[in-house]
N, C-alpha and C. Protein backbone atom coordinates (compact mmCIF):
# COMPACT_ATOMS: atom_id res chain seq x y z
N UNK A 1 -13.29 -45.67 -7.56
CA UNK A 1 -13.71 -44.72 -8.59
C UNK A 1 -12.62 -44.51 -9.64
N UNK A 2 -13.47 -44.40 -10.71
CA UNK A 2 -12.02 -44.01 -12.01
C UNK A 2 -11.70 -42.65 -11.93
N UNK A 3 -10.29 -42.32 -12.37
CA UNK A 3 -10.10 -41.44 -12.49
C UNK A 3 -10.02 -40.66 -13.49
N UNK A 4 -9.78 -39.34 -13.61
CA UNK A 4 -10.23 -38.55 -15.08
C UNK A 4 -9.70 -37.09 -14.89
N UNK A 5 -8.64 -36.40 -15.59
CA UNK A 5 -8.59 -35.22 -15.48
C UNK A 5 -8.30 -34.72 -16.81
N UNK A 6 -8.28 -33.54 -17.09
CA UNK A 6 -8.51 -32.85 -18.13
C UNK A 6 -7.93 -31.86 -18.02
N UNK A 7 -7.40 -31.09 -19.01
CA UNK A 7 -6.82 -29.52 -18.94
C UNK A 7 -6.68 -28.92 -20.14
N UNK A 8 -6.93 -27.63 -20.04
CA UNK A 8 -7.40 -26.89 -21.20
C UNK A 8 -6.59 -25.69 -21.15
N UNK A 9 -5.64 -25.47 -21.91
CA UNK A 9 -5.32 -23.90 -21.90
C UNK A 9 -5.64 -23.28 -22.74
N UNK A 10 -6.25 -22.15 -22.97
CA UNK A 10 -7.10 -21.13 -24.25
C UNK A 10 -6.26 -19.89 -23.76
N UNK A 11 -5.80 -19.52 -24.85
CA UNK A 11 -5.15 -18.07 -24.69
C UNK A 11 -6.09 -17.61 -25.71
N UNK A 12 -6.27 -16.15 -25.62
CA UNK A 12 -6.81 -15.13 -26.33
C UNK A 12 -5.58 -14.08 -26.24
N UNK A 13 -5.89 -13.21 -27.27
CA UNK A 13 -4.72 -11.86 -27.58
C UNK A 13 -6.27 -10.98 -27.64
N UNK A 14 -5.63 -9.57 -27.02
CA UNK A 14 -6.79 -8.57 -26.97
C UNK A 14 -5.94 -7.36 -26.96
N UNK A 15 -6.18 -6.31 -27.24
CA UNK A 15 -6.00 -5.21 -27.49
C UNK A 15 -6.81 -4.11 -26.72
N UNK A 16 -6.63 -3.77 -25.53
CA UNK A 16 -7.35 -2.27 -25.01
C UNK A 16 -6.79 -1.06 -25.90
N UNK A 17 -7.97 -0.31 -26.22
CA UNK A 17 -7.49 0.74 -26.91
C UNK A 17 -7.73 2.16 -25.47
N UNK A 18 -7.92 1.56 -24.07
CA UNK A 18 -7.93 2.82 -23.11
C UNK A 18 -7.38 2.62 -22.03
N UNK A 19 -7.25 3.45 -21.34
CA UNK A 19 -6.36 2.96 -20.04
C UNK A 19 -7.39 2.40 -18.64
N UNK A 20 -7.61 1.81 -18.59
CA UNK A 20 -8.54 0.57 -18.32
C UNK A 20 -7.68 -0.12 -16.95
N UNK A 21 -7.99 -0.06 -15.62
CA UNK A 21 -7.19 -0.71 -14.73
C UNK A 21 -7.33 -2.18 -15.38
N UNK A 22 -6.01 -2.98 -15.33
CA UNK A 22 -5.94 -3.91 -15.86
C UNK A 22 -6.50 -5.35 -15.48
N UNK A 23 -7.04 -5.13 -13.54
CA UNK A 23 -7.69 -5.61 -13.32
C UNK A 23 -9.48 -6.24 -14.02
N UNK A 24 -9.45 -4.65 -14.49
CA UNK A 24 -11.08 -4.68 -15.57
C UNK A 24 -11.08 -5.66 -16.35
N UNK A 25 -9.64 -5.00 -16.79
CA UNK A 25 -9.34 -5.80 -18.29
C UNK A 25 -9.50 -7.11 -18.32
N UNK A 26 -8.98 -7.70 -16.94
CA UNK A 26 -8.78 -9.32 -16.81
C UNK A 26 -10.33 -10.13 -16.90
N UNK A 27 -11.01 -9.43 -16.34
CA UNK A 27 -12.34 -9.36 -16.11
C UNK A 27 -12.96 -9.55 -16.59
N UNK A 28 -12.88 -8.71 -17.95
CA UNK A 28 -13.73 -8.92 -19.50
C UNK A 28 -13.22 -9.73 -20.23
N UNK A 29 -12.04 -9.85 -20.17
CA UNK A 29 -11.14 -10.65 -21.06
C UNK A 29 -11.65 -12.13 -20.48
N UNK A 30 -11.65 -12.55 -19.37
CA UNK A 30 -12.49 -13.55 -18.98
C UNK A 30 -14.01 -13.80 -19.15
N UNK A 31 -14.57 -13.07 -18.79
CA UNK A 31 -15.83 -13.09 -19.68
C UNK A 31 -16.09 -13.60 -20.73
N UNK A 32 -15.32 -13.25 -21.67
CA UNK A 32 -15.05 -13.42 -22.78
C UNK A 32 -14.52 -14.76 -23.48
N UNK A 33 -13.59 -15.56 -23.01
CA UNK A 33 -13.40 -16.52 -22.77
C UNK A 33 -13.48 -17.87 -22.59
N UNK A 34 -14.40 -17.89 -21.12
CA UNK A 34 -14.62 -18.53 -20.38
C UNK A 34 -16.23 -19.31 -20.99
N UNK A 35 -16.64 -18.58 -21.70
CA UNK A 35 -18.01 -19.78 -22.60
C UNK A 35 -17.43 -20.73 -23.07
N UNK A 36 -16.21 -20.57 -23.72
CA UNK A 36 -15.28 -20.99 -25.30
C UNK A 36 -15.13 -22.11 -24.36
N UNK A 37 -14.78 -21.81 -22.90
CA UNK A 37 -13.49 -22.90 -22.50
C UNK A 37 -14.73 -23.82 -21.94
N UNK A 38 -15.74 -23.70 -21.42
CA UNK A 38 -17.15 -24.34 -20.73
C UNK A 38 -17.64 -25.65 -22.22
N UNK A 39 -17.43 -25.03 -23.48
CA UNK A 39 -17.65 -25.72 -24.34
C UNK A 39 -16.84 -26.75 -24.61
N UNK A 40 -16.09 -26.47 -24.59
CA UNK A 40 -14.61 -27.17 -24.99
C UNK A 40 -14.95 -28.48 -24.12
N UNK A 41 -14.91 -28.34 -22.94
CA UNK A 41 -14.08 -29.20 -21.67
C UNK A 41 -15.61 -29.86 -22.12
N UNK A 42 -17.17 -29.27 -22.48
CA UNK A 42 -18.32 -30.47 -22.28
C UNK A 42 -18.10 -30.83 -23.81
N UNK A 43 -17.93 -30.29 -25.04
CA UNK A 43 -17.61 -31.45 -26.20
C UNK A 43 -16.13 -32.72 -26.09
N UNK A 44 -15.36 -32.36 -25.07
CA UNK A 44 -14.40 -33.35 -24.69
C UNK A 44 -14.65 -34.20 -24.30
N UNK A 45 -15.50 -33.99 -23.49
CA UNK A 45 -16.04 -35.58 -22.20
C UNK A 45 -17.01 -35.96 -23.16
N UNK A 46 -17.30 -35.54 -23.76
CA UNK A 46 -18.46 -35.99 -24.74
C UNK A 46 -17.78 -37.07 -25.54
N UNK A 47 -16.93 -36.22 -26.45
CA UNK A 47 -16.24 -37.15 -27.04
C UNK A 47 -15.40 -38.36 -26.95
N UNK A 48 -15.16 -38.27 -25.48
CA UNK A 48 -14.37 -39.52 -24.35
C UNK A 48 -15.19 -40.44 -24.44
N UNK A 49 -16.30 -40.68 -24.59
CA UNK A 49 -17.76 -41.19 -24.51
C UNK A 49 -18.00 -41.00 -22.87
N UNK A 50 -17.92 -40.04 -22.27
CA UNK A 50 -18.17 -40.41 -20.48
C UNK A 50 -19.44 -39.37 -20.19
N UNK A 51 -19.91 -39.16 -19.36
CA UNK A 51 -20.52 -38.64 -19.01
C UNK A 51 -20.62 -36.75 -19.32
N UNK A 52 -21.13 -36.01 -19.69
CA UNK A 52 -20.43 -34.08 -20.23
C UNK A 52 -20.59 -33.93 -19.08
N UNK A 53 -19.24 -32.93 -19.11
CA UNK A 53 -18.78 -32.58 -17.93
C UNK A 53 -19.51 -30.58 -18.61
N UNK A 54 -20.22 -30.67 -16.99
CA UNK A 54 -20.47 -28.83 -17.51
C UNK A 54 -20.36 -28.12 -16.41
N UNK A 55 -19.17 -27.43 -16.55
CA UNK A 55 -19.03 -26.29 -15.68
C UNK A 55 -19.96 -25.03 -15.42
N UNK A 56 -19.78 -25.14 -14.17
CA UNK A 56 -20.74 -23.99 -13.51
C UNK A 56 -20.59 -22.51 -14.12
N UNK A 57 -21.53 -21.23 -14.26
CA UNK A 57 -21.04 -20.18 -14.29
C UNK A 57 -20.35 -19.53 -12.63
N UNK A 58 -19.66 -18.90 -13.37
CA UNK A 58 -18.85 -18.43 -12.00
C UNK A 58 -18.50 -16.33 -12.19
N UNK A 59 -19.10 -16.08 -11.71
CA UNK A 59 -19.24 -14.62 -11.15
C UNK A 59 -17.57 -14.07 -10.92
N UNK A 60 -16.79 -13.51 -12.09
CA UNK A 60 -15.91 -13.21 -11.53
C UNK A 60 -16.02 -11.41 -11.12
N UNK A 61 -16.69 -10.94 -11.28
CA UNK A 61 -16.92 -9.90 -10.23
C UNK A 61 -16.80 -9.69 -9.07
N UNK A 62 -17.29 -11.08 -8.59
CA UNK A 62 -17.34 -10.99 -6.75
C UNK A 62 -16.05 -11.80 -6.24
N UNK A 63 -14.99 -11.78 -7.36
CA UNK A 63 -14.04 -12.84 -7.10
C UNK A 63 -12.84 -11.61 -6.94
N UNK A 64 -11.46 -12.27 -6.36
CA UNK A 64 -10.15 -11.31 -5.86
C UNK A 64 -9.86 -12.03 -7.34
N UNK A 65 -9.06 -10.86 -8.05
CA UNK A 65 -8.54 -11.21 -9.20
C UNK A 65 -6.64 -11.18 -8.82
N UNK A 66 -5.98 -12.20 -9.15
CA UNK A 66 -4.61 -11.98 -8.91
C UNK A 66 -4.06 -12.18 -10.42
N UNK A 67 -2.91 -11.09 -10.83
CA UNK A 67 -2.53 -11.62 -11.82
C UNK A 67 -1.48 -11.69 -11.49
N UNK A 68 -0.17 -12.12 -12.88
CA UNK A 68 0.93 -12.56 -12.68
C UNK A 68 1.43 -12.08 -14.25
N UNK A 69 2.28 -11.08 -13.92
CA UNK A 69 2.84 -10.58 -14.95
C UNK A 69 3.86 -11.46 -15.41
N UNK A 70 3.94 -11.19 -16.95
CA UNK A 70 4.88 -12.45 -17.75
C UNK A 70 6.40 -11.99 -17.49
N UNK A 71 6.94 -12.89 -17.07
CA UNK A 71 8.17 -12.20 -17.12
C UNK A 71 8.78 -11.96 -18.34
N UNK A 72 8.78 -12.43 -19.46
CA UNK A 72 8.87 -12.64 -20.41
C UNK A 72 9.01 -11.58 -21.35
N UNK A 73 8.13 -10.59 -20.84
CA UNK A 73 7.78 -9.17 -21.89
C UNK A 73 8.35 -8.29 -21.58
């Protein structure tokens, strides 16, 4: 079988204007997102000429959210 991988990083900048456990935040902020990145990755394979690749929806509600603060900030 051939092989094929792909990777996509999409950052967004967002702004809460409330105090919002930040877990929420991650939540919506993914929501939000996560169409953009579903598009992306099936106009890519598209454009590879291979087969569109289309990602599943995925429920992050029912998911453990872990984040990872930047050290950075």
């Amino acid at each position: 079988p051939e092989s094929f991988r792909l990777k996509v990083k999409v950052v967004g900048d967002f702004i809460s204007e409330d105090d919002s456990p930040k877990d929420d935040i991650h939540k919506t902020t993914y929501k939000i997102l996560f169409p953009h990145v579903k598009a992306i990755i099936t106009s890519i394979s598209v454009s590879a000429n291979i087969p569109p690749i289309f990602l599943p929806d995925i429920n992050i509600d029912n998911q453990s959210v872990y984040m990872i603060e930047n050290p950075k900030k």
